[in-house]
N, C-alpha and C. Protein backbone atom coordinates (compact mmCIF):
# COMPACT_ATOMS: atom_id res chain seq x y z
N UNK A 1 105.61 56.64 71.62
CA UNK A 1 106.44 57.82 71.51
C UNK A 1 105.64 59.01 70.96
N UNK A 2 104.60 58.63 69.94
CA UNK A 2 103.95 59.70 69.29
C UNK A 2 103.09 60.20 70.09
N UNK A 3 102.18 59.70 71.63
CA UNK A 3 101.78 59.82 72.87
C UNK A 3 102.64 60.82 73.41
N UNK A 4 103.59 60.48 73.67
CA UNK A 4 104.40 61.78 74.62
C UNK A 4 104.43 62.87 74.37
N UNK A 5 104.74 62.89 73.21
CA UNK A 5 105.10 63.99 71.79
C UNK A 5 104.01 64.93 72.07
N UNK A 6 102.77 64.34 71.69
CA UNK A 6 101.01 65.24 72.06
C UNK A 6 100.96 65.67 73.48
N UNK A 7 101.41 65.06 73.93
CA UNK A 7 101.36 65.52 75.46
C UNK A 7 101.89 66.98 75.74
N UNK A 8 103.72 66.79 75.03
CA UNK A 8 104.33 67.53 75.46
C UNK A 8 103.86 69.02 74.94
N UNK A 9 103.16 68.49 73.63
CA UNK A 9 102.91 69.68 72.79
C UNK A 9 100.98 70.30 73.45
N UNK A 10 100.55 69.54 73.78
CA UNK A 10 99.10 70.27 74.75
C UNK A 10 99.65 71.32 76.11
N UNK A 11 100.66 70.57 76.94
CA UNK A 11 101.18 71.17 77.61
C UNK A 11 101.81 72.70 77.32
N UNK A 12 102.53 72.46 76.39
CA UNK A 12 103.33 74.01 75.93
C UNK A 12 102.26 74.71 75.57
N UNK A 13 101.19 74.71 74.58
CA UNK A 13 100.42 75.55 74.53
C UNK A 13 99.15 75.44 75.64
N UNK A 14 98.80 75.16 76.29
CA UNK A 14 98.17 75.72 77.49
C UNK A 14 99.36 76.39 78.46
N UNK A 15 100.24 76.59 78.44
CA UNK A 15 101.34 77.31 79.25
C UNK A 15 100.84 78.47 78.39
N UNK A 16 101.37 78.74 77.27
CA UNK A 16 101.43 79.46 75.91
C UNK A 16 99.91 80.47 76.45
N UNK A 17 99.29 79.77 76.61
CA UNK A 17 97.98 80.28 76.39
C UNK A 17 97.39 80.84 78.07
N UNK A 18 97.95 80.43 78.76
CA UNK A 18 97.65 80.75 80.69
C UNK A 18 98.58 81.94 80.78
N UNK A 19 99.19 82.18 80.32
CA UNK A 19 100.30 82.99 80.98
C UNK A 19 99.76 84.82 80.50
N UNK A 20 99.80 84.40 79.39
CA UNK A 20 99.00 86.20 79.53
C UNK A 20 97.41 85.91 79.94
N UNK A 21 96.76 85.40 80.39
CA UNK A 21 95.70 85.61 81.06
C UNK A 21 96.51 85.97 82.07
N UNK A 22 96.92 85.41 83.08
CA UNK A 22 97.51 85.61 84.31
C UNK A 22 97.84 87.34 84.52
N UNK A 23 98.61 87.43 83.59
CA UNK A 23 99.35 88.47 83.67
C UNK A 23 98.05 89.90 83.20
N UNK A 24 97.18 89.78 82.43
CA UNK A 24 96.23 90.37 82.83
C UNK A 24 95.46 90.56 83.80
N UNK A 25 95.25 89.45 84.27
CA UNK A 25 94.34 89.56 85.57
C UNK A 25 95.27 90.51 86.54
N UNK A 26 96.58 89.95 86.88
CA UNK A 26 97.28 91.08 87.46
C UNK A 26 97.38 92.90 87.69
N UNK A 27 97.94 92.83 86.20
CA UNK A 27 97.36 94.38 85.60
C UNK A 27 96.33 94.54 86.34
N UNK A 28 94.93 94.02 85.89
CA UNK A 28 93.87 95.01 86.38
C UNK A 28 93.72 95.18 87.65
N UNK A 29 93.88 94.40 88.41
CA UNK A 29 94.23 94.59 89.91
C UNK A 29 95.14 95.33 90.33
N UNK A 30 96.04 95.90 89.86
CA UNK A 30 96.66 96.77 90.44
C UNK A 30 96.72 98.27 89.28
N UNK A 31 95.52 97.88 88.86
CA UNK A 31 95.44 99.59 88.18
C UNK A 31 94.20 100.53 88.61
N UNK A 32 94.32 100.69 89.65
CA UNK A 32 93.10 101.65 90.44
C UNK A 32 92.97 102.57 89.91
N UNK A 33 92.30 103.58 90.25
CA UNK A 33 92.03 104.78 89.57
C UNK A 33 92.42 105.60 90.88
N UNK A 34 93.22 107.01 90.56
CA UNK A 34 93.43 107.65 91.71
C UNK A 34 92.28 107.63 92.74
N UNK A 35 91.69 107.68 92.67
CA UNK A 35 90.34 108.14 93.64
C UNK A 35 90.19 107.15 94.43
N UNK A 36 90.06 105.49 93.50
CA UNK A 36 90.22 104.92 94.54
C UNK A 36 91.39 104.68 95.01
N UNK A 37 92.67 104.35 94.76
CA UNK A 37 93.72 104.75 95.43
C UNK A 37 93.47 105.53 96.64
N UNK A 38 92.71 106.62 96.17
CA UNK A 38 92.79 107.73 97.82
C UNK A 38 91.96 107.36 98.61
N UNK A 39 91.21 106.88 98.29
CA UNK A 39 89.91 105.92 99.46
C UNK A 39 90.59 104.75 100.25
N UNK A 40 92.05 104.29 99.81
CA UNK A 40 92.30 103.43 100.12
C UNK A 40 93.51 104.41 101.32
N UNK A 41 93.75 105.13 100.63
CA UNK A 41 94.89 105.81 101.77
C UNK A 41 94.02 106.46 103.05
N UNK A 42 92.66 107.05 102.59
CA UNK A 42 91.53 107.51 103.42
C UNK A 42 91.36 106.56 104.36
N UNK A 43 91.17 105.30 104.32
CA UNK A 43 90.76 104.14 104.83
C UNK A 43 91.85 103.86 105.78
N UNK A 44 93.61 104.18 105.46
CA UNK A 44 94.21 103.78 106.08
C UNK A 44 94.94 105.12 107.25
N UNK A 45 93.79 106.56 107.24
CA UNK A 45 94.04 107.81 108.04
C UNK A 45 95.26 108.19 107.44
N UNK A 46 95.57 108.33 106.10
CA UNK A 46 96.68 108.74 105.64
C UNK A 46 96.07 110.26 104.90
N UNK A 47 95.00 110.69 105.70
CA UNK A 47 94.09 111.84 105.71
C UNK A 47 94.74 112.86 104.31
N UNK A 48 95.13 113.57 104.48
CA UNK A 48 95.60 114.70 103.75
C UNK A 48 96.21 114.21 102.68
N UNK A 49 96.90 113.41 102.42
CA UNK A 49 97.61 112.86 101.04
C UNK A 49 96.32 112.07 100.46
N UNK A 50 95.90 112.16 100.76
CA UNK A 50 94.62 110.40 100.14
C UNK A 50 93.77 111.22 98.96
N UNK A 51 93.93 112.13 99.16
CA UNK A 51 92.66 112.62 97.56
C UNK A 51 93.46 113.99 96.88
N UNK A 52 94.44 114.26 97.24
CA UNK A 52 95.51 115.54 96.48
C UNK A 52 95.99 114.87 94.94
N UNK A 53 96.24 113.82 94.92
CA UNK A 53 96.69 113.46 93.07
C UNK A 53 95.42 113.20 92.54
N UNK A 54 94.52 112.94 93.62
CA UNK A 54 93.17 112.18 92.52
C UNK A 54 92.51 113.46 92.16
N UNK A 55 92.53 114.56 92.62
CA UNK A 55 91.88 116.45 93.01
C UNK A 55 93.16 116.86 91.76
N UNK A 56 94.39 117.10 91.78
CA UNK A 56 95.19 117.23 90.63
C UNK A 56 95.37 116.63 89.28
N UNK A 57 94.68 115.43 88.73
CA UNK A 57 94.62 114.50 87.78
C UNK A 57 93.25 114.65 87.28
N UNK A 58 92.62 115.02 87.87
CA UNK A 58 90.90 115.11 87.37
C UNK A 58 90.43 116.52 88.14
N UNK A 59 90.31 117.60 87.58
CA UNK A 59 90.30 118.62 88.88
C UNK A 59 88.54 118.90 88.68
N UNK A 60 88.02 117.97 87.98
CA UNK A 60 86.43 118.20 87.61
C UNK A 60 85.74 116.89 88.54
N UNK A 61 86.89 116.53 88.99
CA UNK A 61 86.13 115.52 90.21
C UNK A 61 85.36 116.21 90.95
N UNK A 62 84.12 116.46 91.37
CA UNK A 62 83.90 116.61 92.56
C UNK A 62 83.77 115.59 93.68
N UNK A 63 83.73 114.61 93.45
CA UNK A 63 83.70 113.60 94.70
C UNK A 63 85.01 113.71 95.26
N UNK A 64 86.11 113.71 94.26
CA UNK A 64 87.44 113.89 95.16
C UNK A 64 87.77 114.96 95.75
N UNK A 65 87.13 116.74 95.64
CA UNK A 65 87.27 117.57 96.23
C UNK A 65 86.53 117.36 97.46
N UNK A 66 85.39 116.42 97.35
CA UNK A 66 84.66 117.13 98.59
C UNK A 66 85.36 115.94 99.63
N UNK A 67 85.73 114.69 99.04
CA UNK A 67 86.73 113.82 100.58
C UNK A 67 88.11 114.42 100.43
N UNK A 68 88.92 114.86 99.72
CA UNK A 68 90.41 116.15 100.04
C UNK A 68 89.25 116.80 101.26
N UNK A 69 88.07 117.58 101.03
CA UNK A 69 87.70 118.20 102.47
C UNK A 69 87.62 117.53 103.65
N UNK A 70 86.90 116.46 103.43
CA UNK A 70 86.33 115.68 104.62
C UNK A 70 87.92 115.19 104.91
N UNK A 71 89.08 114.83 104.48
CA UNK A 71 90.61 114.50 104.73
C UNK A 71 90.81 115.58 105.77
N UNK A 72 91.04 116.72 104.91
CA UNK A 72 91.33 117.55 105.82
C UNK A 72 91.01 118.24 107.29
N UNK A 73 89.34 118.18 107.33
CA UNK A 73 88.26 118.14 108.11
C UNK A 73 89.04 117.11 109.53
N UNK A 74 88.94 116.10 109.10
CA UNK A 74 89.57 115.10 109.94
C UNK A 74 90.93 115.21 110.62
N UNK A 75 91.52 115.99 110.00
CA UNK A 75 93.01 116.13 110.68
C UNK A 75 93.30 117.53 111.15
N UNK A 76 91.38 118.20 111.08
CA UNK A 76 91.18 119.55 111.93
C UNK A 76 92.25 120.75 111.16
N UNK A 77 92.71 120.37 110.38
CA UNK A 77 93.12 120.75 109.05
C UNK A 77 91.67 122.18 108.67
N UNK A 78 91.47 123.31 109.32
CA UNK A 78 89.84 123.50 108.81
C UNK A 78 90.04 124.89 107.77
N UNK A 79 91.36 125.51 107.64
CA UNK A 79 91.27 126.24 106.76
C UNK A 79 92.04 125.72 105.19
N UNK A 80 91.89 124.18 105.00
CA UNK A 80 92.28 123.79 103.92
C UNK A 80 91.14 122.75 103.22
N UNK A 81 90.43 122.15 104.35
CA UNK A 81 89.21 121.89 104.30
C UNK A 81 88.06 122.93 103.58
N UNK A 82 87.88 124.13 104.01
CA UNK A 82 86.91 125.18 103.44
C UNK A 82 87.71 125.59 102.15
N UNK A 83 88.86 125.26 102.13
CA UNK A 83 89.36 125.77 100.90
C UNK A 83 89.40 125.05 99.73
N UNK A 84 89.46 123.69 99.64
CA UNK A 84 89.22 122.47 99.35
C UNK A 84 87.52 122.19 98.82
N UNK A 85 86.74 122.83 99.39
CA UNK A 85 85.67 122.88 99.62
C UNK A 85 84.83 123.22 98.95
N UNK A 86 85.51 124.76 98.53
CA UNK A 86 84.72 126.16 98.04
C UNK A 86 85.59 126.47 96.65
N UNK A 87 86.60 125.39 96.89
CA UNK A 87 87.23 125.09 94.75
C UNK A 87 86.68 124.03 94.44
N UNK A 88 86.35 123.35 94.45
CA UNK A 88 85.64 122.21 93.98
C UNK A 88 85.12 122.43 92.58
N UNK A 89 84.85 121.98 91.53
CA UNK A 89 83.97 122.57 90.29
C UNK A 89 82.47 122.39 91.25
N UNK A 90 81.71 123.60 90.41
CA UNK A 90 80.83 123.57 91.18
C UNK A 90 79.28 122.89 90.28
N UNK A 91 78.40 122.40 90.58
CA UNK A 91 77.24 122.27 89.52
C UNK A 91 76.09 123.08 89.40
């Protein structure tokens, strides 16, 4: 009986103890960073939306100003593209 007992009690705490790992690993997987978020909407021709929050949330990005251009570029979009372009922070 005192067998079962240990059992039952290894069991509960490795539950105890798996479950927020789990639930971390989760989290970080689904906490992208806008940018990549927009690489991922980029990826899926969702052109023009794919780098506008990541360009509004960090406006010292330049990597995200210059694909908001190349977005726009792509959807022949060309006077939001140069505009996109030529705000960018500059170095």
């Amino acid at each position: 009986m005192n067998k079962i007992k240990r059992c039952w009690l290894i069991l509960f705490v490795v539950i105890l103890v798996a479950a927020p790992l789990n639930a971390n690993a989760q989290e970080k997987a689904n906490s992208k960073s806008p940018y990549e978020k927009g690489m991922d909407l980029f990826k899926a021709e969702k052109y023009a939306e794919a780098f506008k929050q990541a360009v509004k949330l960090n406006p010292k990005n330049a990597e995200a100003f210059l694909q908001l251009g190349n977005s726009y570029r792509q959807i022949e979009n060309f006077p939001e593209a140069i505009e996109s372009l030529s705000t960018g922070p500059q170095s």
